[in-house]
N, C-alpha and C. Protein backbone atom coordinates (compact mmCIF):
# COMPACT_ATOMS: atom_id res chain seq x y z
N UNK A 1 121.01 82.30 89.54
CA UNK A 1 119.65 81.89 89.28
C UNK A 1 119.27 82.37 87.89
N UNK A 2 118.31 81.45 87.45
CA UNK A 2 117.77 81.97 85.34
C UNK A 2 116.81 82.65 86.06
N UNK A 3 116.16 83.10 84.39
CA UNK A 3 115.01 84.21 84.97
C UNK A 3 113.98 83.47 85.04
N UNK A 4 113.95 81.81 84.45
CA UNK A 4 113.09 81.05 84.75
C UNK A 4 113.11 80.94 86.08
N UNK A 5 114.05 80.46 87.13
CA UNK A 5 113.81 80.57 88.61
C UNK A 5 113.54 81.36 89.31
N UNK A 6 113.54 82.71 88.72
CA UNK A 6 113.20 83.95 89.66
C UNK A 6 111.93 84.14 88.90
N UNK A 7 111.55 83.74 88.25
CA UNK A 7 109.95 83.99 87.58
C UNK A 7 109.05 82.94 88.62
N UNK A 8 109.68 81.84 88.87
CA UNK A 8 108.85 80.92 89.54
C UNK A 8 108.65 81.63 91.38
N UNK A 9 109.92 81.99 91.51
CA UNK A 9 110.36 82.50 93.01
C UNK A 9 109.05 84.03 93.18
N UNK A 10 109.13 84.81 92.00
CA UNK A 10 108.38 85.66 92.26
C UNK A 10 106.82 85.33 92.36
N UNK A 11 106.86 84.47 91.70
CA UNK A 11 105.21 83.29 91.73
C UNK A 11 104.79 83.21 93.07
N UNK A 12 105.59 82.70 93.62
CA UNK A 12 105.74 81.91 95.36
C UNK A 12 105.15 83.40 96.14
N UNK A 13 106.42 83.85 96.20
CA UNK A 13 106.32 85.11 97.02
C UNK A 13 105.11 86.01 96.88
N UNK A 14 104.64 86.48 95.78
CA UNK A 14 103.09 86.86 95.27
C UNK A 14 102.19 86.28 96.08
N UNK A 15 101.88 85.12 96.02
CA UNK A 15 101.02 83.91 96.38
C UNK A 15 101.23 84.43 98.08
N UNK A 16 102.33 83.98 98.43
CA UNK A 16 102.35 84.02 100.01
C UNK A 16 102.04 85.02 100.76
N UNK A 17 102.34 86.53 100.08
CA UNK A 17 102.67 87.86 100.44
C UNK A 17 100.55 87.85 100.69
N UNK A 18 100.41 87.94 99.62
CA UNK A 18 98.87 88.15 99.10
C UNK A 18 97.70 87.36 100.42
N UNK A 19 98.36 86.04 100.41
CA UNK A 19 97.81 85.50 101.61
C UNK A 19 98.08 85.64 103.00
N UNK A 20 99.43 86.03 103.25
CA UNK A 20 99.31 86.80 105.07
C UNK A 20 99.05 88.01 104.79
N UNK A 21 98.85 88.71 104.26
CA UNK A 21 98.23 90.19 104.09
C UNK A 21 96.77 90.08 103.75
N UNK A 22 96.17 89.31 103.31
CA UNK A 22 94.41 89.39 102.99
C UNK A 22 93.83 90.12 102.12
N UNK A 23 95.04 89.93 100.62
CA UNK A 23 94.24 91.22 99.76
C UNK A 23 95.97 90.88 98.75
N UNK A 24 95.45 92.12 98.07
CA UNK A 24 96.75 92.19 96.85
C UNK A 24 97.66 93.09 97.56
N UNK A 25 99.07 92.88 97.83
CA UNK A 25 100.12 93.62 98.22
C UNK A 25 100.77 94.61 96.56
N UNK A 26 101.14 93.74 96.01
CA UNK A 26 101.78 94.05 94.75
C UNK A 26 101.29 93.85 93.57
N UNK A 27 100.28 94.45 92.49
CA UNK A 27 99.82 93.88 91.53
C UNK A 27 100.50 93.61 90.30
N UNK A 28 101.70 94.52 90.44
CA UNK A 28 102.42 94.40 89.68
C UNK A 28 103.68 94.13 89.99
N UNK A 29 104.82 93.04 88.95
CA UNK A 29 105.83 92.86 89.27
C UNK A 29 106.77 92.55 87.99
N UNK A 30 108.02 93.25 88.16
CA UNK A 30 109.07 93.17 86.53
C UNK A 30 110.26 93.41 86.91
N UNK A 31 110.92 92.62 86.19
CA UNK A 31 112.38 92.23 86.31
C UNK A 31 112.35 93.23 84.94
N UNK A 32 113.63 94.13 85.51
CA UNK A 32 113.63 94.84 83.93
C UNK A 32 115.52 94.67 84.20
N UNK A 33 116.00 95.66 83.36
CA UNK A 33 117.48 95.20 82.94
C UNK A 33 117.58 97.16 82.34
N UNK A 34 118.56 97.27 83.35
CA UNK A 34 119.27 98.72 83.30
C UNK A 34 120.94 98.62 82.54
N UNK A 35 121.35 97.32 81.61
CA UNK A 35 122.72 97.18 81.67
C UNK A 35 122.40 97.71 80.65
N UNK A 36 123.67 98.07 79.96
CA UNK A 36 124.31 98.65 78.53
C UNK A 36 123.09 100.08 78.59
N UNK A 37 123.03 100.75 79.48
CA UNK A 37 122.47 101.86 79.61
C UNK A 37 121.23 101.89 78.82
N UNK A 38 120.00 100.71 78.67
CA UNK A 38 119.00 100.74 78.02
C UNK A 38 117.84 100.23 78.93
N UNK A 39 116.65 100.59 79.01
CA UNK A 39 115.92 100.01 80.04
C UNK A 39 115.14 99.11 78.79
N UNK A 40 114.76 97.93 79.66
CA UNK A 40 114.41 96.90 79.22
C UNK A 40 113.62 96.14 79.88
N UNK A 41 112.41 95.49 79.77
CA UNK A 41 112.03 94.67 80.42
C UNK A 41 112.02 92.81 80.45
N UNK A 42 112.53 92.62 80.82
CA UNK A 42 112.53 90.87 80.81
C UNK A 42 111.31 89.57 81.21
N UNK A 43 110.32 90.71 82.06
CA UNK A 43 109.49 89.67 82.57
C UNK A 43 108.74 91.09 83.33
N UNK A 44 107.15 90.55 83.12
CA UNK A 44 106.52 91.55 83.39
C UNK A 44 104.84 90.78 83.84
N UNK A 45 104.52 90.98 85.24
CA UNK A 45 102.72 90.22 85.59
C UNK A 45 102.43 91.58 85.73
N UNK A 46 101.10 92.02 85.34
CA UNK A 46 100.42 93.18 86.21
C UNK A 46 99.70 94.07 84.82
N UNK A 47 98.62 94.45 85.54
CA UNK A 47 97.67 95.26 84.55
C UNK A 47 98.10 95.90 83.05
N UNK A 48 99.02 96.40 83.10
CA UNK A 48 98.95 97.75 82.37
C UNK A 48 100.96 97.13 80.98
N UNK A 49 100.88 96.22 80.67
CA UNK A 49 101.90 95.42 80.19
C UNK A 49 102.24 96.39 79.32
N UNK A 50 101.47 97.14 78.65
CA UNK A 50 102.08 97.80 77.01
C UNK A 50 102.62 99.20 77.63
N UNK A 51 102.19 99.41 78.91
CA UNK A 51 102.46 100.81 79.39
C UNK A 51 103.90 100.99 80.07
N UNK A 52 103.88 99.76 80.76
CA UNK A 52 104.78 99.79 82.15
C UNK A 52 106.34 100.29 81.46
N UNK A 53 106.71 99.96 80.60
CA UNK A 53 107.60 100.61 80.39
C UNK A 53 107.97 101.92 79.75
N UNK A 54 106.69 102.39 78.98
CA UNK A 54 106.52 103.28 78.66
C UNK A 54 106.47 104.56 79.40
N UNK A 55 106.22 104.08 80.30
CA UNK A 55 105.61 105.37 81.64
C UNK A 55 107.04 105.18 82.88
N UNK A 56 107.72 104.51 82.52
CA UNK A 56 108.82 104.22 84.05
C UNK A 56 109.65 104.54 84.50
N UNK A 57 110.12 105.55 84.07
CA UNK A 57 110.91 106.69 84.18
C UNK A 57 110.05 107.48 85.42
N UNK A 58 109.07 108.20 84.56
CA UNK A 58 108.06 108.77 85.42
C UNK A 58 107.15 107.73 86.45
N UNK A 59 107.46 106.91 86.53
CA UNK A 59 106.77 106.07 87.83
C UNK A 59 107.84 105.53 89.05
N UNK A 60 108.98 106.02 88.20
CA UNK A 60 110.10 105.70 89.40
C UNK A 60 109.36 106.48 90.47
N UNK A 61 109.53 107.50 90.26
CA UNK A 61 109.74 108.81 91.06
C UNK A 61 110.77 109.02 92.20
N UNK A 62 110.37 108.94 93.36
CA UNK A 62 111.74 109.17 94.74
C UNK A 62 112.85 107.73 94.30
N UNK A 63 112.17 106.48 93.73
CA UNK A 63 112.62 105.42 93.87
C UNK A 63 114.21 105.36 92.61
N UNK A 64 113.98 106.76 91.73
CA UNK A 64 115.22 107.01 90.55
C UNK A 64 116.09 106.82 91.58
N UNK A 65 116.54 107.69 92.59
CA UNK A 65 118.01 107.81 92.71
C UNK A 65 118.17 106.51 93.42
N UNK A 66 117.58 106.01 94.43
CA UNK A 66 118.06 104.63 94.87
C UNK A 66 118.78 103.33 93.46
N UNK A 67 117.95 103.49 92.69
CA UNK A 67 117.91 102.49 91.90
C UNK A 67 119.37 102.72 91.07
N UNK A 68 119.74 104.34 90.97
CA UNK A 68 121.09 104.53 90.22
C UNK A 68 122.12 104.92 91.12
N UNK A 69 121.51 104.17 92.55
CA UNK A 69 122.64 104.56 93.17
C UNK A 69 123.57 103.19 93.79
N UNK A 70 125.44 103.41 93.78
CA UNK A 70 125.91 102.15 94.28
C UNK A 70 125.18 101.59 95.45
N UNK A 71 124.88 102.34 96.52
CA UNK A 71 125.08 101.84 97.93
C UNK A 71 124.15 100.83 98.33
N UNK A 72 123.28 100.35 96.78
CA UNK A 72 122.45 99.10 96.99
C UNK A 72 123.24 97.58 96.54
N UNK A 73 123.44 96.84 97.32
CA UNK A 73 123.94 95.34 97.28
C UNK A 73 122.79 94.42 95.92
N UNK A 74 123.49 92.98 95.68
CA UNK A 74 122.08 92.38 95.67
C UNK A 74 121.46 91.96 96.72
N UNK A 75 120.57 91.87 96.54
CA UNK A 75 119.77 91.35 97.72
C UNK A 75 119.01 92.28 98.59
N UNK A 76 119.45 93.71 98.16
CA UNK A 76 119.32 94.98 98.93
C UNK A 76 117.68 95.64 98.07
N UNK A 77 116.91 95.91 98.87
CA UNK A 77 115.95 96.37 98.75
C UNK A 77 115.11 97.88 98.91
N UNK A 78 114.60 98.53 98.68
CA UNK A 78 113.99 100.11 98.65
C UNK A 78 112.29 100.16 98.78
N UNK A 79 111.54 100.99 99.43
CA UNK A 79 110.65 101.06 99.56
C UNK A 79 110.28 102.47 99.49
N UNK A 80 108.99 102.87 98.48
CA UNK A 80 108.73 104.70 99.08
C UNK A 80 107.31 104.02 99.12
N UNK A 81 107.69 104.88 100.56
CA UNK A 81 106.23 105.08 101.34
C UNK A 81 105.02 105.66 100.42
N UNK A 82 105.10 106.48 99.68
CA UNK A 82 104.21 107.75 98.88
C UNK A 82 103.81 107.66 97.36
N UNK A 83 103.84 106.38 96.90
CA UNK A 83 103.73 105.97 95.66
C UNK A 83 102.26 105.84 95.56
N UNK A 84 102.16 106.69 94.58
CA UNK A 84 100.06 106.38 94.67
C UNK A 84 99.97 105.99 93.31
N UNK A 85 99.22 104.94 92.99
CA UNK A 85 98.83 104.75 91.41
C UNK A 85 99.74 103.96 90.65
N UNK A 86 100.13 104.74 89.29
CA UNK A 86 100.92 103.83 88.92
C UNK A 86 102.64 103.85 89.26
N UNK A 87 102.71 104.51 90.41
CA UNK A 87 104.18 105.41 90.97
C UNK A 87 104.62 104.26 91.45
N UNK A 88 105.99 103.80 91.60
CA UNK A 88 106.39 102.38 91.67
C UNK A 88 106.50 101.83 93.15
N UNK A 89 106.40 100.96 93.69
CA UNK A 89 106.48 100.95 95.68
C UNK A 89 107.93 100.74 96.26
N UNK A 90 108.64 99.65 94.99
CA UNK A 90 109.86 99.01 95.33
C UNK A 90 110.08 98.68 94.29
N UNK A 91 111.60 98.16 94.88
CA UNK A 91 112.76 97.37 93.80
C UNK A 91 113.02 96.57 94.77
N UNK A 92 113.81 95.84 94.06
CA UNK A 92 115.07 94.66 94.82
C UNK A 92 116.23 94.59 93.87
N UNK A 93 117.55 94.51 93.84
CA UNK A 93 118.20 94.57 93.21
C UNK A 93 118.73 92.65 93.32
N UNK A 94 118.54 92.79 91.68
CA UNK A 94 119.34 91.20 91.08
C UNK A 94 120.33 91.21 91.26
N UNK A 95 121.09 91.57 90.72
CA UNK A 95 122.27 91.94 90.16
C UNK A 95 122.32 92.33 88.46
N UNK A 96 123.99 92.55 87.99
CA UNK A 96 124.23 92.72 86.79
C UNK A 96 123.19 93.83 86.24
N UNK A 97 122.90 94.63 87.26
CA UNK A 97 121.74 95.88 86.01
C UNK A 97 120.34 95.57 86.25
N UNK A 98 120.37 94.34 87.26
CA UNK A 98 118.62 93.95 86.33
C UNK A 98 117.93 94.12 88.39
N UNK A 99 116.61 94.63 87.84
CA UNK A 99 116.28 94.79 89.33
C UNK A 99 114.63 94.42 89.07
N UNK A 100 113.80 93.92 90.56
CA UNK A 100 112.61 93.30 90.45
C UNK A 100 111.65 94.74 90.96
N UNK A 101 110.86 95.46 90.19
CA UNK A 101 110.14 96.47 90.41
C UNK A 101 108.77 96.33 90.99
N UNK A 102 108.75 96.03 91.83
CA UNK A 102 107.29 95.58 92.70
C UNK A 102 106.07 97.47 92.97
N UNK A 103 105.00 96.83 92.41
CA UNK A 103 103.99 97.96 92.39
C UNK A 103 102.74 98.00 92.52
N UNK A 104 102.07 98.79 93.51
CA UNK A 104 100.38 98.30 94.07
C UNK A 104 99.82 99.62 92.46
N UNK A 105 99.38 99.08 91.76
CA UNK A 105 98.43 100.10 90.94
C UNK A 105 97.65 101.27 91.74
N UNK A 106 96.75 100.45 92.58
CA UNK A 106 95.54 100.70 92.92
C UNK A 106 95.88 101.66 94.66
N UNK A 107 96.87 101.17 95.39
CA UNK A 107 97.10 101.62 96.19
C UNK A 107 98.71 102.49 96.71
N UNK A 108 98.93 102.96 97.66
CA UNK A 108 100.52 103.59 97.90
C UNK A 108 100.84 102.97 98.77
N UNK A 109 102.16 102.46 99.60
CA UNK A 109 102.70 101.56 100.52
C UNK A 109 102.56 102.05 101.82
N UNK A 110 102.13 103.41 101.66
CA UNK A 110 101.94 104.25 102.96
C UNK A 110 100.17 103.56 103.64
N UNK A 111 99.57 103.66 102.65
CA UNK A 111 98.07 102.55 102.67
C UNK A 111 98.22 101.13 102.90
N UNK A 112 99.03 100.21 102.11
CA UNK A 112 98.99 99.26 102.32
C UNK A 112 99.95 98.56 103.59
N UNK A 113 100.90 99.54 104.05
CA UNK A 113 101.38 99.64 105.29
C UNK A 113 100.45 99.37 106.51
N UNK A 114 99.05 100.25 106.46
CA UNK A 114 98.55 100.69 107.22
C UNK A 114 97.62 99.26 108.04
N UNK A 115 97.78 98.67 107.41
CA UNK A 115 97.15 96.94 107.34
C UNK A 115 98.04 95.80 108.56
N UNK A 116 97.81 95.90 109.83
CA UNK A 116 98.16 95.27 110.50
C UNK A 116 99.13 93.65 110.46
N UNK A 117 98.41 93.31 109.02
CA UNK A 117 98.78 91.78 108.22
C UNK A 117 100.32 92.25 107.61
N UNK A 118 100.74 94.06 107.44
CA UNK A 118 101.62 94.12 106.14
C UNK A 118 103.32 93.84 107.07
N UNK A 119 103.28 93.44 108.49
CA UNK A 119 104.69 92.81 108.95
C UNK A 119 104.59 91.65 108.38
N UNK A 120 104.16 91.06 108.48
CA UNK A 120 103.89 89.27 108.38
C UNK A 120 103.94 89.17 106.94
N UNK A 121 103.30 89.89 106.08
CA UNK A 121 103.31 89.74 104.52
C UNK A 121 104.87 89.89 104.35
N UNK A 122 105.58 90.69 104.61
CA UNK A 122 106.99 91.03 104.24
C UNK A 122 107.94 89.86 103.84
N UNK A 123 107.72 89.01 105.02
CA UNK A 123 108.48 87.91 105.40
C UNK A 123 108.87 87.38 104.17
N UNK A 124 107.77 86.92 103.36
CA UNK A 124 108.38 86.46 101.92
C UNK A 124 109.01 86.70 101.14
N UNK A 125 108.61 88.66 100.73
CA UNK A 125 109.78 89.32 100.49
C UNK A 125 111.31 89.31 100.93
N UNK A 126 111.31 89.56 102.03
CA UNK A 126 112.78 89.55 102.72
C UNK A 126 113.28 88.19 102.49
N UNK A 127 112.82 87.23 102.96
CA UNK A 127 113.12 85.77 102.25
C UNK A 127 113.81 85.60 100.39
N UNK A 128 112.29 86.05 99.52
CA UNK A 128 112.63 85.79 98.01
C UNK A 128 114.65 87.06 97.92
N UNK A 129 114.51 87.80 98.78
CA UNK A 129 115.88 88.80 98.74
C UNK A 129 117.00 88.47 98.83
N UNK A 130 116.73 87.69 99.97
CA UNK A 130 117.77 86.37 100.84
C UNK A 130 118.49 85.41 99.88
N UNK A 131 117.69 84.87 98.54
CA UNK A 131 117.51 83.62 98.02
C UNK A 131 118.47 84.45 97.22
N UNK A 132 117.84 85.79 96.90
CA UNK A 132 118.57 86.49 95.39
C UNK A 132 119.97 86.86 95.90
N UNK A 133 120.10 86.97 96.98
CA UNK A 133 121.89 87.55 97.56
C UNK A 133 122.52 86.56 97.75
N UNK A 134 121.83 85.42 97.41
CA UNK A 134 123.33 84.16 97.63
C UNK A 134 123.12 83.73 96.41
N UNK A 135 122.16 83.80 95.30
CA UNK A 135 122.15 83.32 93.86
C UNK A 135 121.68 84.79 92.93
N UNK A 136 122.48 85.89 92.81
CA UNK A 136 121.96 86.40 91.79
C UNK A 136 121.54 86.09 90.38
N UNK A 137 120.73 86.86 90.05
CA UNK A 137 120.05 86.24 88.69
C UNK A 137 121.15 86.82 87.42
N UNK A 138 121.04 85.64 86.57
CA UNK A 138 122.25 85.81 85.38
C UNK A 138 121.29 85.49 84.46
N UNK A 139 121.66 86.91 83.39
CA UNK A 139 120.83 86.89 82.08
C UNK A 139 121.84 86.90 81.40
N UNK A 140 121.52 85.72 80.21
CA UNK A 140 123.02 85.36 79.38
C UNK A 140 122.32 86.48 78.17
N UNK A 141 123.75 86.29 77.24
CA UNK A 141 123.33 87.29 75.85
C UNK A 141 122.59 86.84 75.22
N UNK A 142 121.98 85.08 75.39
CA UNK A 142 121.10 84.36 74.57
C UNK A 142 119.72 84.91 75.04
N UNK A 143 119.57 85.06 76.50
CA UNK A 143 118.24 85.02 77.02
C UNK A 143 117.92 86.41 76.74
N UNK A 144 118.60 87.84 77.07
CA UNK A 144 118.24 88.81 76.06
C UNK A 144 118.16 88.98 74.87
N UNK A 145 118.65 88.37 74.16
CA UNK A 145 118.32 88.31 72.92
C UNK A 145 116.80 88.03 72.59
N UNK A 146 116.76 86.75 73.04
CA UNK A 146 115.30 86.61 72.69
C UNK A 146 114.08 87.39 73.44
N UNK A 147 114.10 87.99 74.72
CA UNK A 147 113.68 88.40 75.38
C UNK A 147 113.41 89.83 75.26
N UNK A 148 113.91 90.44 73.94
CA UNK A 148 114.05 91.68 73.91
C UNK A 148 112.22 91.96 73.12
């Protein structure tokens, strides 16, 4: 999949998530790119654009070692419960280095958990995951290039 199709896919899923849940699940969302040992961002919706990478190291938090660790697939996903603010909620892993960093600003997943609607919201998620483990996303050297 381009990052044009997973830009559109993350569109969808936003939209859907937002509407069986009754409110904002994720305000923020970025495909960033961990290859050649440089963090990078490729695509970025959500408040705080000039920051998000600036601060993301420190907004991983519990979510660092998952993210540098093998035992995630594509398609394979992470959640911390305890993320308050701008502390990150999730990933999903693309492939090739590059992973989708999903993040409530305003709230922690342990809160937005707490929301009877947040099984049913998932669905899309686990779905857009589904889509990414039988088509991982391929960023050519052209599309970083310009993208940098």
């Amino acid at each position: 999949m381009t990052l044009d199709d997973l830009a559109a896919k993350i569109k969808n899923c936003s939209l859907q998530m937002n509407t069986r849940y009754g409110g904002t699940v994720f305000d923020e969302w970025a495909v960033i790119s961990l290859a050649e040992n440089k963090a990078r961002v490729l695509l970025y919706t959500g408040p705080r654009n000039d920051e998000f990478l600036k601060n993301f190291v420190a907004d991983l938090g519990p979510l660092r070692t998952g993210l540098h660790s093998r035992q995630f697939g594509v398609g394979d996903f992470e959640f911390s419960r305890h993320g308050v603010g701008t502390r990150i909620e999730a990933f999903l892993v693309l492939g090739g280095g590059h992973y989708l960093i999903c993040n409530n600003t305003q709230h922690s997943m342990d809160g937005i958990a707490k929301n009877p609607r947040w099984l049913e919201a998932q669905v899309p998620f686990v779905e857009m995951a589904e889509a990414v483990r039988s088509s991982p996303l391929l960023v050519t050297w052209d599309t970083r290039f310009f993208l940098k």
